[in-house]
Protein backbone atom coordinates (compact mmCIF):
# COMPACT_ATOMS: atom_id res chain seq x y z
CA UNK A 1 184.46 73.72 117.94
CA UNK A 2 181.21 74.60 116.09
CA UNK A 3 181.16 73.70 112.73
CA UNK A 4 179.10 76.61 110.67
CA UNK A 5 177.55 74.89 107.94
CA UNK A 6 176.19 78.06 105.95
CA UNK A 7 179.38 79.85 105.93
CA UNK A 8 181.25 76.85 104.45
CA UNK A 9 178.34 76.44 102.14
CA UNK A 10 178.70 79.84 100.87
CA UNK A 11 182.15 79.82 100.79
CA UNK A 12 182.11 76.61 98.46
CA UNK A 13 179.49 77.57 96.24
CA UNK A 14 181.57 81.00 95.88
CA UNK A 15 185.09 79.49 95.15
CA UNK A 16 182.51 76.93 92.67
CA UNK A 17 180.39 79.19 90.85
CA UNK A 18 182.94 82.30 90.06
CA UNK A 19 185.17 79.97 88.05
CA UNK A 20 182.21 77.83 86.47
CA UNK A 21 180.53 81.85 85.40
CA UNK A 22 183.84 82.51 83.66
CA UNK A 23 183.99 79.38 81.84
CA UNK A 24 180.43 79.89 80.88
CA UNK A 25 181.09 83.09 79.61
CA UNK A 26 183.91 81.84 77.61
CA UNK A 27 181.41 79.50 76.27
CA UNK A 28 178.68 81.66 75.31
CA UNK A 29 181.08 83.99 73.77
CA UNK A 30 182.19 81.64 71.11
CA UNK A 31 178.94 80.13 70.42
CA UNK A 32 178.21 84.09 70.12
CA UNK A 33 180.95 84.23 67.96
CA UNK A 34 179.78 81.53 65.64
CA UNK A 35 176.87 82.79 65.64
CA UNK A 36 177.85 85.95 64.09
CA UNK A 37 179.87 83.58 61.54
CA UNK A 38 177.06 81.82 60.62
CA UNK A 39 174.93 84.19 60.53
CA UNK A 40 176.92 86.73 58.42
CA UNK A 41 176.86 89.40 61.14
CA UNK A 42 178.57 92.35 59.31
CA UNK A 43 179.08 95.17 62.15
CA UNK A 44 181.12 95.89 64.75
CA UNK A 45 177.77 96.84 67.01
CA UNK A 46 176.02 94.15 66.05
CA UNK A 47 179.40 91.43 67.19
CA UNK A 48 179.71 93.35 70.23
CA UNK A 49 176.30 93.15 70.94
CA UNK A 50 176.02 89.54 70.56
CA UNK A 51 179.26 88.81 72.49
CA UNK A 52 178.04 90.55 75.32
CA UNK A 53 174.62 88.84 75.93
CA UNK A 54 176.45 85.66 74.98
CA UNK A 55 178.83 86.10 78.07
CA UNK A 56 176.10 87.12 80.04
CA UNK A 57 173.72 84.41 79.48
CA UNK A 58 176.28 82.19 79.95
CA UNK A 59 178.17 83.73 83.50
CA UNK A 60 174.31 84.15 84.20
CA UNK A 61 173.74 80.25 84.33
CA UNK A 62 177.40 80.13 86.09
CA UNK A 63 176.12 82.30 88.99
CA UNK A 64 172.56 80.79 88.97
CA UNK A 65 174.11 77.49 89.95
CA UNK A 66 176.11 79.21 92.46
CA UNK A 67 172.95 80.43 94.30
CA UNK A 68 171.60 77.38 94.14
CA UNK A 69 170.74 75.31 97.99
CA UNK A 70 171.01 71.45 97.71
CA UNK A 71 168.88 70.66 100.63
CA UNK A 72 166.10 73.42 99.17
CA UNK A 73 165.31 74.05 95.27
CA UNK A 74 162.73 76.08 94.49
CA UNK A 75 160.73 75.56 91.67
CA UNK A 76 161.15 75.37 88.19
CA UNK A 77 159.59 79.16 87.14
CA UNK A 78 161.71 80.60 89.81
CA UNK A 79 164.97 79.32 88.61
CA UNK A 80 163.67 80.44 85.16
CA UNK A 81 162.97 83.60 86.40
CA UNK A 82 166.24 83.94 88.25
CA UNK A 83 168.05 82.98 85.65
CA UNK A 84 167.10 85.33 83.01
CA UNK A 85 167.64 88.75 85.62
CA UNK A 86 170.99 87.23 86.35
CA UNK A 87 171.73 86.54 82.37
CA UNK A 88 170.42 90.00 81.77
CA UNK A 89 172.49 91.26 84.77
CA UNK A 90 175.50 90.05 83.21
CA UNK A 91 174.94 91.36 80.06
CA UNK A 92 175.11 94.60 81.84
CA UNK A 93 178.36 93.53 83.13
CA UNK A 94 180.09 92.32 79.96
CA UNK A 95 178.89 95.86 78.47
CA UNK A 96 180.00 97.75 81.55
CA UNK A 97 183.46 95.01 81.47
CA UNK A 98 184.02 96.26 78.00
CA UNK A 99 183.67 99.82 78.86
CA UNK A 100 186.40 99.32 81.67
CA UNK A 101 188.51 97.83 79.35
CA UNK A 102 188.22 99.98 76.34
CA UNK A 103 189.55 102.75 79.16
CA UNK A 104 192.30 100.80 80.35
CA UNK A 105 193.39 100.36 77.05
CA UNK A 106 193.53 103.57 75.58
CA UNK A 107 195.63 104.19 78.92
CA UNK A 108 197.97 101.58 77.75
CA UNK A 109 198.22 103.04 74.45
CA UNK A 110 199.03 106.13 75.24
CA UNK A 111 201.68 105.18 77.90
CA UNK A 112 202.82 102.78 75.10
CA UNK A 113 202.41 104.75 72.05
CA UNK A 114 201.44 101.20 70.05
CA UNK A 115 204.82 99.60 70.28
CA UNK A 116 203.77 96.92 73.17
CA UNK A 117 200.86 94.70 73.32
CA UNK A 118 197.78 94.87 75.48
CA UNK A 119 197.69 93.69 79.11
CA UNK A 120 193.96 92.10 78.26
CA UNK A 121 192.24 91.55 75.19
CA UNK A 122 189.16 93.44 75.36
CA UNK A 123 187.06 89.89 74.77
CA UNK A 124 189.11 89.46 78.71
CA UNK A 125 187.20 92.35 79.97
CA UNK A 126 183.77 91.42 78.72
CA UNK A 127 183.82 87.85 80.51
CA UNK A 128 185.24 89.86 83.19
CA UNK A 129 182.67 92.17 83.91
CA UNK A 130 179.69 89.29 82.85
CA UNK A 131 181.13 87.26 85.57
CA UNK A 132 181.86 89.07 88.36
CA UNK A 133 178.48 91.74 88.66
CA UNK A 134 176.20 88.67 88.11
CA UNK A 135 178.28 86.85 91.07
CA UNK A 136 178.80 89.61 93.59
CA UNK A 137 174.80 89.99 93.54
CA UNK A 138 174.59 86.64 93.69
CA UNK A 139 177.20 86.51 96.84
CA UNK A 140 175.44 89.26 98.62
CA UNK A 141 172.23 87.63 98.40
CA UNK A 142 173.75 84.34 99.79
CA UNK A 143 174.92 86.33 102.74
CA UNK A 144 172.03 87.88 103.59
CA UNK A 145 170.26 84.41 103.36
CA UNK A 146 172.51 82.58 105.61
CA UNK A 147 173.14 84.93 107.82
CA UNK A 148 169.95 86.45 108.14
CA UNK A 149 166.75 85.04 107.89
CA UNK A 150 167.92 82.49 106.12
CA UNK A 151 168.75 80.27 109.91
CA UNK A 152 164.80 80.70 110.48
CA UNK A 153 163.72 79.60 106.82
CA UNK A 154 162.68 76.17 106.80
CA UNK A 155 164.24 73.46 104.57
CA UNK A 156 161.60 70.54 105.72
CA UNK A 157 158.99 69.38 103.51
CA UNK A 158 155.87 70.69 104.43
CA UNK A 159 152.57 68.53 104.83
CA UNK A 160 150.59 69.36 102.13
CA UNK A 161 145.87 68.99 102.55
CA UNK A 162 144.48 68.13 105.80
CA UNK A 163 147.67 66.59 107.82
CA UNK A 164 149.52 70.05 107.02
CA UNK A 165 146.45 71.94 108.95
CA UNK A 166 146.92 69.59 112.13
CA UNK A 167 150.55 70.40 112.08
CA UNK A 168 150.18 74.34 111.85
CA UNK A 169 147.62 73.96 115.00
């Protein structure tokens, strides 16, 4: 039996990071939240606003650590940079999350005519939507790493001056 150590790796760090970018969300939507509170945000755009780049920053970060390799970090501006597409990604999501779910429930009122209560809360739909787009880019691009050209990417150290130039020869 051959043990495949990428696909368990990827499975993992899925079945890790989708949960963590949820959480995360949930996170940066109440510090969003008091935010607003403290800051004496007075309309409705503005709160959404903030509650949506609050759950993406956060399920950003979630899905950032998901993508992250033990055996191979990259360095520090990288992650930075990564993490601010994939907290702006998610933003996206939470606003595209709260889109969805402002649809599904003016189904649900209209099938329900106001008399029972929502299926989701449309706070749900937000962390929904920052979580999931962030992750399923993040999931694709594992995947195509591992499975690609990922298996001929080197993890080693590499010499560094005048030893690294013998090596290369």
């Amino acid at each position: 039996m051959v043990w495949r150590k990428p696909g368990i790796s990827v499975l993992f760090r899925t079945l890790f990071g989708l949960p963590l970018a949820g959480v995360l969300g949930v996170i940066g939507m109440a510090i969003a939240s008091a935010m607003a509170v403290f800051f004496g945000v007075s309309g409705l755009n503005a709160l959404l606003t903030l509650l949506m780049i609050g759950a993406g920053i956060g399920a950003g970060i979630g899905a950032g650590v998901m993508m992250l390799r033990i055996d191979a970090i990259p360095h520090w501006t990288i992650l930075l940079a990564v993490g601010l597409v994939l907290s702006a990604v998610g933003a996206g999501g939470g606003w595209a999350g709260f889109q969805i779910g402002d649809w599904i429930s003016a189904i649900e009122d209209a099938n329900c005519v106001g008399v029972c209560g929502y299926f989701l809360r449309p706070r749900t739909y937000i962390v929904l939507g920052a979580a999931l787009v962030p992750n399923c880019i993040v999931l694709v691009f594992n995947i195509s790493y591992e499975g690609g050209f990922g298996r001929w990417a080197s993890s080693k150290p590499r010499a560094v001056g005048p030893a690294g130039e013998a090596q290369r020869r």
